[in-house]
Protein backbone atom coordinates (compact mmCIF):
# COMPACT_ATOMS: atom_id res chain seq x y z
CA UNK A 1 -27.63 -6.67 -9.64
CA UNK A 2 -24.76 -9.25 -9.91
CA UNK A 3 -23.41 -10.02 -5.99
CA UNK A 4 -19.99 -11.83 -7.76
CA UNK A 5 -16.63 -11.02 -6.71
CA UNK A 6 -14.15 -8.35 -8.33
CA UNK A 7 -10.97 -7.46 -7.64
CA UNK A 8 -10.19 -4.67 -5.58
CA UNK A 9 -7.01 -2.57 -5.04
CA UNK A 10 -5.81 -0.49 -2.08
CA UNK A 11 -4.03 3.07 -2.22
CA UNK A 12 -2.19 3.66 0.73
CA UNK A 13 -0.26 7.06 1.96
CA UNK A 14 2.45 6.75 4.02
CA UNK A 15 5.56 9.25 5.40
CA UNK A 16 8.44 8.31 7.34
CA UNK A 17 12.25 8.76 7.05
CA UNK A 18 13.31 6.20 4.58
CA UNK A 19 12.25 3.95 1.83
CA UNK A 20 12.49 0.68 4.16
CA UNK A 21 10.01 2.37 6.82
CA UNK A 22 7.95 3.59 3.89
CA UNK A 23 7.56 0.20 2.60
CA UNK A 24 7.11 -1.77 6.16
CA UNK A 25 4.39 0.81 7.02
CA UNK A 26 2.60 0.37 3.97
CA UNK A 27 2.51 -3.27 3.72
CA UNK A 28 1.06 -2.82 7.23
CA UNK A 29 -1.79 -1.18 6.69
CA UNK A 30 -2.50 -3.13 3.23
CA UNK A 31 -2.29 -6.43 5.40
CA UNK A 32 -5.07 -4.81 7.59
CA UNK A 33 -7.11 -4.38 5.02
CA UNK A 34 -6.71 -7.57 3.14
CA UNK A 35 -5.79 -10.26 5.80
CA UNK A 36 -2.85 -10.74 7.63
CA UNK A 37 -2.09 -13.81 5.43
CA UNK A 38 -3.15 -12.05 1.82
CA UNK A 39 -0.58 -12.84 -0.68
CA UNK A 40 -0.15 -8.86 -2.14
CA UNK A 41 0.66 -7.26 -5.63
CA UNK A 42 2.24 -3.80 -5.47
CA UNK A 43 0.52 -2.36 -8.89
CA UNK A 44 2.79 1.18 -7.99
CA UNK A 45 4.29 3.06 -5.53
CA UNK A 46 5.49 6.69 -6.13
CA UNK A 47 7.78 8.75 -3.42
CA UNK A 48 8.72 12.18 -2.79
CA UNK A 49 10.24 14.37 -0.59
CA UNK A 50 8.17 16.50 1.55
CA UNK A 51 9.24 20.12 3.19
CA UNK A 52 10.19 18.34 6.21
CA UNK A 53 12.90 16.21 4.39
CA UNK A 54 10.87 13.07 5.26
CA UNK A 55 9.54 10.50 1.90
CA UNK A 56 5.87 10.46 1.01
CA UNK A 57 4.59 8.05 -0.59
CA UNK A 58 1.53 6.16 -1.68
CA UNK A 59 1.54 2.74 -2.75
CA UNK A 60 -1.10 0.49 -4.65
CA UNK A 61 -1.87 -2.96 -3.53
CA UNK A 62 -3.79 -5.73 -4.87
CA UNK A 63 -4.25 -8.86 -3.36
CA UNK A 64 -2.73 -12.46 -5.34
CA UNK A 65 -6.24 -14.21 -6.80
């Protein structure tokens, strides 16, 4: 079995109240997974409203090469 390097991507789901805390809260946990000083790709990120009127979302990250 090969031990080289492949890319991998992240799929994150947040909620909060608006799109600016959606996206500061995901980057957050992508950084934590990647490095704090990872250069990231957002692949996609999708959003809807919930039954409590807050945004749901989930995001897909992928670090720069």
């Amino acid at each position: 079995m090969s031990t080289r390097g492949f890319p991998l991507t992240l799929r994150v789901t947040v909620s909060e109240a608006t799109p600016d805390e959606i996206r500061s809260k995901a980057v957050a946990q992508a950084l934590s997974f990647f490095g704090l000083d990872a250069e990231l790709d957002v692949i996609s990120a999708e959003a809807e409203l919930d039954v409590e009127g807050r945004y749901c979302a989930t995001v897909v990250f992928r670090k720069v090469a």
